[in-house]
Protein backbone atom coordinates (compact mmCIF):
# COMPACT_ATOMS: atom_id res chain seq x y z
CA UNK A 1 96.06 124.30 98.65
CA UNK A 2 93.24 121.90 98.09
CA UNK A 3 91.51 120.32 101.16
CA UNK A 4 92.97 116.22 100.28
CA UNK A 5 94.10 114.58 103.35
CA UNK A 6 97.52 113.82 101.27
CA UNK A 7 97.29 117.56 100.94
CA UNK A 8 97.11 118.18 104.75
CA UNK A 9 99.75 115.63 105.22
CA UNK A 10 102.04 117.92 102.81
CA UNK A 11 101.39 121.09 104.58
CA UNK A 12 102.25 119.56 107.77
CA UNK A 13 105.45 118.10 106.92
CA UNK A 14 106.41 121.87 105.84
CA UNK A 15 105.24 123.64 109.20
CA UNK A 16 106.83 121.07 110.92
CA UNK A 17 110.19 121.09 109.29
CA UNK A 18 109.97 125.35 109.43
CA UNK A 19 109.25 124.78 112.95
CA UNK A 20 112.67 123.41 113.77
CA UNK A 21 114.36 126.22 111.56
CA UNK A 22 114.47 123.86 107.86
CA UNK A 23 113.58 125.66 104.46
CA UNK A 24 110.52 123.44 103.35
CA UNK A 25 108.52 123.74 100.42
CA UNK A 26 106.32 121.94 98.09
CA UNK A 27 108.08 120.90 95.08
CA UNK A 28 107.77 119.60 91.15
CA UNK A 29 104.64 118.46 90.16
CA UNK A 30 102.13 119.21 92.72
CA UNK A 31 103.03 122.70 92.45
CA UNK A 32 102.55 122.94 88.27
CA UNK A 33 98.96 121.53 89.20
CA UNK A 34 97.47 123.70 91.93
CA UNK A 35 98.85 126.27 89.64
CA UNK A 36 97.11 124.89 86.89
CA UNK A 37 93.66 124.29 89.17
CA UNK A 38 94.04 120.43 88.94
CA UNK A 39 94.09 117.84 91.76
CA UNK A 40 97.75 116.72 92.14
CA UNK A 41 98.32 113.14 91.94
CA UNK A 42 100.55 112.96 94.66
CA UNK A 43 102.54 115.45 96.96
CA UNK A 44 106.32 116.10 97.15
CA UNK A 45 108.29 118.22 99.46
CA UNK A 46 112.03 119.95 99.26
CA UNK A 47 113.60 120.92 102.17
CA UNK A 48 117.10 121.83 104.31
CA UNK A 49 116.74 119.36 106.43
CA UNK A 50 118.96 115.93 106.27
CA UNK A 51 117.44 112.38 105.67
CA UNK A 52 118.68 111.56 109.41
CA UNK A 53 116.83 114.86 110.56
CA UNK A 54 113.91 113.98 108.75
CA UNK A 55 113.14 110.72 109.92
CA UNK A 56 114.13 111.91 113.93
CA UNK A 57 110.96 114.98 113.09
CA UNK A 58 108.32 111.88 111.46
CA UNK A 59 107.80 108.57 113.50
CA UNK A 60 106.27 106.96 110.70
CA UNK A 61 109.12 108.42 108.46
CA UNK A 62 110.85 105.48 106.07
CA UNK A 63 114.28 106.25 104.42
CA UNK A 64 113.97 104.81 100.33
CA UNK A 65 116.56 106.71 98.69
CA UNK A 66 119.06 107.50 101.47
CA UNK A 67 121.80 107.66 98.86
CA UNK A 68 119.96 110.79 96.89
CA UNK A 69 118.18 112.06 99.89
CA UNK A 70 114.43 110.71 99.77
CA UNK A 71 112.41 110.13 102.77
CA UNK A 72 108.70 109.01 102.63
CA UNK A 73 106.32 110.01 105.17
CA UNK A 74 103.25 108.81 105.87
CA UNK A 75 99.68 109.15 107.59
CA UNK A 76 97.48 106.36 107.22
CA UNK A 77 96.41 105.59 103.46
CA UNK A 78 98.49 109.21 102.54
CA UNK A 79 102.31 108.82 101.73
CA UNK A 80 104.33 112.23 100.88
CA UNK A 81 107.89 112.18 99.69
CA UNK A 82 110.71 114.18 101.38
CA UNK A 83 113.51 115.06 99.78
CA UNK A 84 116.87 116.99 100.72
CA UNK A 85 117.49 120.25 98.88
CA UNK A 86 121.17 118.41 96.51
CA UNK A 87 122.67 119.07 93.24
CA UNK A 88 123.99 116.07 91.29
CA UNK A 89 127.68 114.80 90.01
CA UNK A 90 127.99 113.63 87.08
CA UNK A 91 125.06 110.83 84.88
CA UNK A 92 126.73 107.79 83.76
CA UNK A 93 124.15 105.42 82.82
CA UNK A 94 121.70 107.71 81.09
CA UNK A 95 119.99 107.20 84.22
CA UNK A 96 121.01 108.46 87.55
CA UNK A 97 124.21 110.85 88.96
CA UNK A 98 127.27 108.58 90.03
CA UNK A 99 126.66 111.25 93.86
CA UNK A 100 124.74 113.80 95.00
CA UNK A 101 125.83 116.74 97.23
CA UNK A 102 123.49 118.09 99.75
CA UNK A 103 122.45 121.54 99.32
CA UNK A 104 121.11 124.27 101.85
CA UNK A 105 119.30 126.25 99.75
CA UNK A 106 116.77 125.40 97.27
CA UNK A 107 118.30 127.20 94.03
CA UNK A 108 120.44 124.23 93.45
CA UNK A 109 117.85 121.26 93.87
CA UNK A 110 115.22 123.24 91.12
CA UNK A 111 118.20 123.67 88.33
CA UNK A 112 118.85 119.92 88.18
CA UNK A 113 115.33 119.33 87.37
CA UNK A 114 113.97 118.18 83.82
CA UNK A 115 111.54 120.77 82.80
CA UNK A 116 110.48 124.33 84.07
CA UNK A 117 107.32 123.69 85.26
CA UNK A 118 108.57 120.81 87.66
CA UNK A 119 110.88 123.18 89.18
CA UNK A 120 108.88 125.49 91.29
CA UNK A 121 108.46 125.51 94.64
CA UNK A 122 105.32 126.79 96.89
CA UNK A 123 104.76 127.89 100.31
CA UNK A 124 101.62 125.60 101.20
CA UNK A 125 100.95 128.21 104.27
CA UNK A 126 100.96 130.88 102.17
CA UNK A 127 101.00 130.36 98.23
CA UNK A 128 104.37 131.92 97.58
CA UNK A 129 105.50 130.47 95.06
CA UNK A 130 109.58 130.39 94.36
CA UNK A 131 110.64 130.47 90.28
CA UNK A 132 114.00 130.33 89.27
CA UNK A 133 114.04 128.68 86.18
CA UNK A 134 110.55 130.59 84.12
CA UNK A 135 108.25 128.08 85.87
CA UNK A 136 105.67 130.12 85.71
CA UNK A 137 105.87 132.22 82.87
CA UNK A 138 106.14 128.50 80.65
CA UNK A 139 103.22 127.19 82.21
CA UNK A 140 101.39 130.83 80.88
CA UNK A 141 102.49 130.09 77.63
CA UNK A 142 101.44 126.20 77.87
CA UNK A 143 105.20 124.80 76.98
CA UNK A 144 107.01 122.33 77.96
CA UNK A 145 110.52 123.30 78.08
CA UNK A 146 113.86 121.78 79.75
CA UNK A 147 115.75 123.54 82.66
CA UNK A 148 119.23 124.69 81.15
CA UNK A 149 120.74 123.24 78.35
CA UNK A 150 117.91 120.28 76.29
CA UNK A 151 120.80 118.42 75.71
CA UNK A 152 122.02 117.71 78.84
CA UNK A 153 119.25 117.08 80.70
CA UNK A 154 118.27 114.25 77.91
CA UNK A 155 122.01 112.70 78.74
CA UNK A 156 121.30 113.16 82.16
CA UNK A 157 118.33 110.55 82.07
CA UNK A 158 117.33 109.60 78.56
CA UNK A 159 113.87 108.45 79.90
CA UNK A 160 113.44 112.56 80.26
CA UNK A 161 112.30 112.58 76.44
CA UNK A 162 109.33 110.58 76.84
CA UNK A 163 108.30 112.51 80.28
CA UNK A 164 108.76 115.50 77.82
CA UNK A 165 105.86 113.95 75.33
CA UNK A 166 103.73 112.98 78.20
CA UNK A 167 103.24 116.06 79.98
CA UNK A 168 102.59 117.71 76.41
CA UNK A 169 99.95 115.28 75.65
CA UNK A 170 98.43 115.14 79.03
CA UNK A 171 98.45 119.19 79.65
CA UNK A 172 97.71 120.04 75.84
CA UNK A 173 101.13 122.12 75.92
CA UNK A 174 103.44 123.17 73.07
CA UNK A 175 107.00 121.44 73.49
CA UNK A 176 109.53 124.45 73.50
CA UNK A 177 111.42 124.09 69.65
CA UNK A 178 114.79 123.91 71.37
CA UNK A 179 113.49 120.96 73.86
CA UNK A 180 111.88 119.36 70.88
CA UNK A 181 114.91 119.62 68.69
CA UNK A 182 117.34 117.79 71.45
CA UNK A 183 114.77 115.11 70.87
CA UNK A 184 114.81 114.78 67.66
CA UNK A 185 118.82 114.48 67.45
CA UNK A 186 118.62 112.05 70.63
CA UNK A 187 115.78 109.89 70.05
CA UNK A 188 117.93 106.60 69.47
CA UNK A 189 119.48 106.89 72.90
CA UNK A 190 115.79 105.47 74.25
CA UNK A 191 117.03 102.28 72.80
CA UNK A 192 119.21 102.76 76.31
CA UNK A 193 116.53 102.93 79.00
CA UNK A 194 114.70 99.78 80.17
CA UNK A 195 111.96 98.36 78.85
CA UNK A 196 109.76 98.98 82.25
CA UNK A 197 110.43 102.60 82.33
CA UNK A 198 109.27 103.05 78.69
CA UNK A 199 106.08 100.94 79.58
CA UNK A 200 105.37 103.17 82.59
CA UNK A 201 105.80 106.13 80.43
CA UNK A 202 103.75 104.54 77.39
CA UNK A 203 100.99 103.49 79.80
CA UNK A 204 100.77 106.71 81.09
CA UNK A 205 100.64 108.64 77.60
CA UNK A 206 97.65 105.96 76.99
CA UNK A 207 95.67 106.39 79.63
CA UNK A 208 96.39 110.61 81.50
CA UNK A 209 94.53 111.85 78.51
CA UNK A 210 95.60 113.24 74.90
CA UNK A 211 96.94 109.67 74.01
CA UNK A 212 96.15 110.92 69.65
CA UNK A 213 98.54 113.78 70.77
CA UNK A 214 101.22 111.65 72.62
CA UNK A 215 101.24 109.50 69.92
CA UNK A 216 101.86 111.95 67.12
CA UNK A 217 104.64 113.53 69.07
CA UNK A 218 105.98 110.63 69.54
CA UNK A 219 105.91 110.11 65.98
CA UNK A 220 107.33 113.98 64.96
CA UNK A 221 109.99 113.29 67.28
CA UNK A 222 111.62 109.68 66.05
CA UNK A 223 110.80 107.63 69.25
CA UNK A 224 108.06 105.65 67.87
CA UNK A 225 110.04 103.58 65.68
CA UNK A 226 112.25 102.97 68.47
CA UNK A 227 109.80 101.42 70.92
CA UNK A 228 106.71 100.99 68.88
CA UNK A 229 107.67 100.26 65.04
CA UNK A 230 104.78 97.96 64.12
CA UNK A 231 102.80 101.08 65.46
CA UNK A 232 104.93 103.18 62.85
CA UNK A 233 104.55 100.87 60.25
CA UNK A 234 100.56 101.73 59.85
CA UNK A 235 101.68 104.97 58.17
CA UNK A 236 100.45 105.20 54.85
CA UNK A 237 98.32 101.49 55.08
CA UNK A 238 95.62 102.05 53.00
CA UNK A 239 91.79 100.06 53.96
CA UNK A 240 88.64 99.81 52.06
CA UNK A 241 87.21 103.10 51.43
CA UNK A 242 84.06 101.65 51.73
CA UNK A 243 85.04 100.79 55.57
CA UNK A 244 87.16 103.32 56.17
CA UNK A 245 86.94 106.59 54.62
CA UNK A 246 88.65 108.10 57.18
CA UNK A 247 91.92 107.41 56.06
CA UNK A 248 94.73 104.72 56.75
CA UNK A 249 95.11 102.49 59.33
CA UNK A 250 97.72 105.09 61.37
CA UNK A 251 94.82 107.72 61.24
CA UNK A 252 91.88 105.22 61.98
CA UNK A 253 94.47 104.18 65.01
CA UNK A 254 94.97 107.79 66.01
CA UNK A 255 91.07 109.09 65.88
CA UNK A 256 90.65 105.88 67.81
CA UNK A 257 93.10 107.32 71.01
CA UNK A 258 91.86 110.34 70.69
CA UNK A 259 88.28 108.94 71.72
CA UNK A 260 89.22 107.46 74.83
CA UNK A 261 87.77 108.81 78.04
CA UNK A 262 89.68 107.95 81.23
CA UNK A 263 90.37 104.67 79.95
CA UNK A 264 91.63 101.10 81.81
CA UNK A 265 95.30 100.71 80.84
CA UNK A 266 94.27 97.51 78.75
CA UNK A 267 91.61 99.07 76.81
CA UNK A 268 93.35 102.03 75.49
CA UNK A 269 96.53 98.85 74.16
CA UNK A 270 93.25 97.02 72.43
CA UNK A 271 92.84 100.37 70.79
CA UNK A 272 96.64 101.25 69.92
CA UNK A 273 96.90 97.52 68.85
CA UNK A 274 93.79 96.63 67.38
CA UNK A 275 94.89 96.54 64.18
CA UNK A 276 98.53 96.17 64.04
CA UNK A 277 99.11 93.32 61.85
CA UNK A 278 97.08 94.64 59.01
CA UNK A 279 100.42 96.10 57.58
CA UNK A 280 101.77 92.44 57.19
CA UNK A 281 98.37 91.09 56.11
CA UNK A 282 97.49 93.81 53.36
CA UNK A 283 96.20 92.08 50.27
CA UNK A 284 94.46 93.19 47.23
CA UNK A 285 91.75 91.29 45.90
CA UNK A 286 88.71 92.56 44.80
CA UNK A 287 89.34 94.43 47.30
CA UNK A 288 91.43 95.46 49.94
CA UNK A 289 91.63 92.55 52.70
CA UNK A 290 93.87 91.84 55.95
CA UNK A 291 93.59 87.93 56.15
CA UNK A 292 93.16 86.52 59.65
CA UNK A 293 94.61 90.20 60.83
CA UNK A 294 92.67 89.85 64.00
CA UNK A 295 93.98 85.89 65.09
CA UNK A 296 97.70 87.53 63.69
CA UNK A 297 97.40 90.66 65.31
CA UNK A 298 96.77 88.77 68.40
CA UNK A 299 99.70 87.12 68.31
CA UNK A 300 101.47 90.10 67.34
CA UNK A 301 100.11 92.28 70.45
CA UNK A 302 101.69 89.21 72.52
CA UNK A 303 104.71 89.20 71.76
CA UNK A 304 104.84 93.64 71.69
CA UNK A 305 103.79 93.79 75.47
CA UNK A 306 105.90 90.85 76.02
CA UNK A 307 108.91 93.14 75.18
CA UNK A 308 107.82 96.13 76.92
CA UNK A 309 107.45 93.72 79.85
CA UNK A 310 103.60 94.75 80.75
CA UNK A 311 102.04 91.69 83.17
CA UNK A 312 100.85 88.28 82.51
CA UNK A 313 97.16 89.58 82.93
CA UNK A 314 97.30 92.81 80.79
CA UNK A 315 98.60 90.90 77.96
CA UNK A 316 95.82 88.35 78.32
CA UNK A 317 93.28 90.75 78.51
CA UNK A 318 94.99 92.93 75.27
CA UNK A 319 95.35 89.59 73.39
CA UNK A 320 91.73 88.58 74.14
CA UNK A 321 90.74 92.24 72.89
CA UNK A 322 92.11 92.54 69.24
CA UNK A 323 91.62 88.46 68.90
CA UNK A 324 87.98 89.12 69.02
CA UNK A 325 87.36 92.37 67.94
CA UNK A 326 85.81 91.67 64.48
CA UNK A 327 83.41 88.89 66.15
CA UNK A 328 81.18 91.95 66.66
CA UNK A 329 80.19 91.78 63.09
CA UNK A 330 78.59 88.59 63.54
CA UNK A 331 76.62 88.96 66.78
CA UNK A 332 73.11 88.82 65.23
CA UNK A 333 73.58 85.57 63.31
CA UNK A 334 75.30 83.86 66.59
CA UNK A 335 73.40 80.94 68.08
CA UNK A 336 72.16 81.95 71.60
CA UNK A 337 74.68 79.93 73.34
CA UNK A 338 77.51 81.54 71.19
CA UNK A 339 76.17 84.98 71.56
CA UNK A 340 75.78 84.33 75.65
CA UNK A 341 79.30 82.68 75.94
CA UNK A 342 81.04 86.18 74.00
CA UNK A 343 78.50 88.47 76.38
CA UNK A 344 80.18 86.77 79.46
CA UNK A 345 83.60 87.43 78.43
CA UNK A 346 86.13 88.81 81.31
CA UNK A 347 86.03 92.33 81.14
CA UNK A 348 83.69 92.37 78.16
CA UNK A 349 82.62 96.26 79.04
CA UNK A 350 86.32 96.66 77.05
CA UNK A 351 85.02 94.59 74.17
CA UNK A 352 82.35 96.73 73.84
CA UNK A 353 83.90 100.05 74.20
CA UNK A 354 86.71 98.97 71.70
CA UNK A 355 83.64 97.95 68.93
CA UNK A 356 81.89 101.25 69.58
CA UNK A 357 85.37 102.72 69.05
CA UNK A 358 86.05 101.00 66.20
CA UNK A 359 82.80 101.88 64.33
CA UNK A 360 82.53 105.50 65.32
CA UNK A 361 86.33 106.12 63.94
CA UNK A 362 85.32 104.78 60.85
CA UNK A 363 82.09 103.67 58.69
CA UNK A 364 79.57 105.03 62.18
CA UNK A 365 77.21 101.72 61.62
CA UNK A 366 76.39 101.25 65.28
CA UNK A 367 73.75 98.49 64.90
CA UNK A 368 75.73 95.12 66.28
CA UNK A 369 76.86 97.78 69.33
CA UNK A 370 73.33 98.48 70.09
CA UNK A 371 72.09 94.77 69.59
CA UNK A 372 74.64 94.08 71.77
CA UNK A 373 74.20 96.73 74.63
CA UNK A 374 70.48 95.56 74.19
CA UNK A 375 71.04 92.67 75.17
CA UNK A 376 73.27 93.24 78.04
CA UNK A 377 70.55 94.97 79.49
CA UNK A 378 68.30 92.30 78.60
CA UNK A 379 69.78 89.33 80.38
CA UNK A 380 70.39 88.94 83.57
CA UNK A 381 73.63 87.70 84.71
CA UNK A 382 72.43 83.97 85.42
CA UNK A 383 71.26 83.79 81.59
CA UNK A 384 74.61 84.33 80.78
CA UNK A 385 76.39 82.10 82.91
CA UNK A 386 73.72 79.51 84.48
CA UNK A 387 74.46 77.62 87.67
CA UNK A 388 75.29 74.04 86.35
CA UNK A 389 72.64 71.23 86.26
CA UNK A 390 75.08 68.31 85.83
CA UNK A 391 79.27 67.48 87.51
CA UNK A 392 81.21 65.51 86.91
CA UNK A 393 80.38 63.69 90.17
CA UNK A 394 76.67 63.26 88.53
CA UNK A 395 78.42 61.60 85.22
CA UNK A 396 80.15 59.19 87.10
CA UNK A 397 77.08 57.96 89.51
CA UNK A 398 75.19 58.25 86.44
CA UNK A 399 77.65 55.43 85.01
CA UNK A 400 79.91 56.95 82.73
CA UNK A 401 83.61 56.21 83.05
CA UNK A 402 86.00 59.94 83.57
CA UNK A 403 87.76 61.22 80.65
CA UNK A 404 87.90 63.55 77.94
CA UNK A 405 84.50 63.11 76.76
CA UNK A 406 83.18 64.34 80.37
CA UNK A 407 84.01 68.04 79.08
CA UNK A 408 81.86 67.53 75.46
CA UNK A 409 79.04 66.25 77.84
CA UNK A 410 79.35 69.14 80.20
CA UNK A 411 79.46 71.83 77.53
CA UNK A 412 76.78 70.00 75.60
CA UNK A 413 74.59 70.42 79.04
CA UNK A 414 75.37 74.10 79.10
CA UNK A 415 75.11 74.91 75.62
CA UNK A 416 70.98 73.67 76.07
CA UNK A 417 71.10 75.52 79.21
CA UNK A 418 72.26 78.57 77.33
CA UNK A 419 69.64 78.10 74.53
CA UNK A 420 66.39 77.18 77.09
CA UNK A 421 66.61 73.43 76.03
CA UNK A 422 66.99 72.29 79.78
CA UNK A 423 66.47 73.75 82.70
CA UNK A 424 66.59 70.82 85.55
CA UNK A 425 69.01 68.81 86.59
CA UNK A 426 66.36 65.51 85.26
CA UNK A 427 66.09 67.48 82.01
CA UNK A 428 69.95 67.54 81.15
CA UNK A 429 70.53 64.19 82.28
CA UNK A 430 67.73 62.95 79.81
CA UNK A 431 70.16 64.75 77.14
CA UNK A 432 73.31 63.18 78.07
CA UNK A 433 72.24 60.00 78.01
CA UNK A 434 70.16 60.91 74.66
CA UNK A 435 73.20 62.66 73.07
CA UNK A 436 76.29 59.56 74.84
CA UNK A 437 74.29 56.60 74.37
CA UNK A 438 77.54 54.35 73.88
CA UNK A 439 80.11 55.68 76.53
């Protein structure tokens, strides 16, 4: 056991329900990762014990699955999840059993679960560790294989074939050939899960590490085109060899992933999405040219998280990230103002990681990255965004009647600001009335 307070929390709950004469154990995925010598995310525990009996042993015990046995406990900022030992009727929905029957031993809970190395159980007190599904002897030999019959459990819950391709990508396993061919022959029943459990899934894959390898499984295995096909159609997009020797825009895309390092959630979408209208642009010329593919693209990445139902503010953030990811190449001929205004961008950090991203995976000229970085370190904060020298309020006792040309006299003010033109409040008001003789 590692020393987390969640941890603690975990191991508790177990000697507690053992005390009153429950079989308790840690469970799933918290087990796979001490075993593994990784920090679990989170903590779950099986046990004997009703949901009643549960909440009667933990005063700050919450019932949130009552019907299918799940109680959460929890400990100031620490929450640990307690379910009953059941089996399951049968899956309708591609989703969830129709009932559950609660079980007294724990045989019965590990066989319903998706893959064998969620299904093992450990004695936190001890280390004991229960296997009765080859837990441990797939996690040896690095694969990720389904409990029972592929088949099934992909029926069961259809989301299961994604979770499949995660913990592959994430843990750098193999996925068991039998496992991997039930995906293959089920992939179009994805089309049946929700749109917000795919983008949990996807955003997962992006951002847990080995996104290049989620991706190409996801590929090999025929989900791609099912969630992602603008991502699928990059296959086989040729660029400008002179750009891009690396390959096509699918491999560019895919060397790309596989450089991120614990990336933000909307980073590693700029990445996957960077480029995913230049399969509708592709033009040859004199040579090969996506027109407008970053303003298109934009648009494009809009209306993709859109579907997959991410939040108002990741898609903002993704659209601002491939609409202005080529504006790197014209940093050192920007006016000051121009250059200052881009600099200050919300979350510009991404901008710049996506660039660096961009240029490593391909031609590896660096030189607008490290003007730019340069200059971040160069200018302090109020360079970039100076307090103002003139309001609206000043405009008005200054004479001028409100209205839309308030906003061209503001931004003219801060556009001298941003190129050392002015720097009092006398000094800008001598250029508005210089610049707005007449209004």
């Amino acid at each position: 056991m590692t020393g987390s307070t969640a941890a603690a929390l975990a191991a508790e709950i177990v000697d507690r329900l053992k005390a009153r004469g429950h079989p308790a154990y840690l469970v799933g995925g918290c087990v796979r990762d001490l075993l593994l010598g990784r920090e679990p995310k989170d903590y779950d525990v099986a046990t004997g014990a009703r949901p009643d009996e549960v909440v009667c042993l933990f005063p700050n015990a919450r019932l949130v699955g009552a019907h299918f046995g799940v109680v959460v406990v929890s400990s100031g900022s620490d929450c640990v999840e307690v379910a009953t030992f059941r089996s399951d009727h049968a899956y309708l929905d591609g989703r969830r059993p129709v009932a559950v029957e609660f079980e007294t031993e724990p045989r019965q809970d590990v066989v319903r679960r998706d893959f064998s190395i969620n299904g093992l159980l450990m004695d936190p007190a001890s280390g004991e560790v229960l296997d009765f599904v080859g837990g441990r002897r797939d996690i040896d030999a690095r694969l990720i294989r389904a409990i029972g019959d592929p088949g099934i459990r992909f029926d069961e819950d259809h989301l299961r074939m994604l979770r499949a391709i995660r913990f592959a990508a994430r843990l750098g396993f193999e996925i068991e050939p039998d496992t991997f061919e039930a995906i293959r022959r089920l992939h179009e029943k994805i089309r049946l899960v929700s749109a917000e459990r795919i983008r949990d899934e996807l955003a997962r894959i992006l951002t847990e590490g080995g996104a290049r390898r989620g991706f190409e499984l996801l590929n090999a295995s025929g989900l791609l085109p099912e969630i992602l096909p603008e991502v699928t159609a990059m296959k086989g997009v040729e660029q400008p060899p002179e750009f891009h020797p690396e390959g096509d825009v699918w491999t560019h895309t895919l060397m790309m992933l596989e450089g991120l390092r614990s990336p933000s959630l909307t980073l590693a979408l700029g990445v996957l999405l960077h480029d995913v209208c230049k399969p509708s642009t592709f033009r040859v010329a004199d040579r090969i040219r996506f027109d407008e593919h970053a303003e298109v693209g934009a648009r494009m990445a809009v209306q993709i998280l859109g579907r997959l139902r991410f939040s108002n503010q990741e898609i903002r953030q993704v659209e601002a990230l491939v609409a202005n990811h080529l504006r790197f190449k014209d940093v050192r001929k920007m006016r000051d103002s121009t250059l200052k205004r881009f600099l200050r961008k919300e979350g510009f950090e991404e901008h710049l990681e996506l660039h660096r991203l961009d240029c490593v995976m391909s031609h590896r000229l660096l030189g607008n990255y490290e003007f730019v970085a340069r200059k971040l370190e160069e200018l302090p904060r109020e360079a970039l965004k100076p307090p103002r020298l003139v309001t609206g309020h000043d405009l008005i006792a200054a004479g001028y009647e409100p209205g839309p040309a308030f906003a061209r006299m503001l931004a003219a003010v801060e556009d001298a600001q941003l190129e050392g033109q002015v720097r009092t409040a006398e000094e800008a008001m001598s250029l508005v009335r210089g610049r707005f003789p007449n209004l």
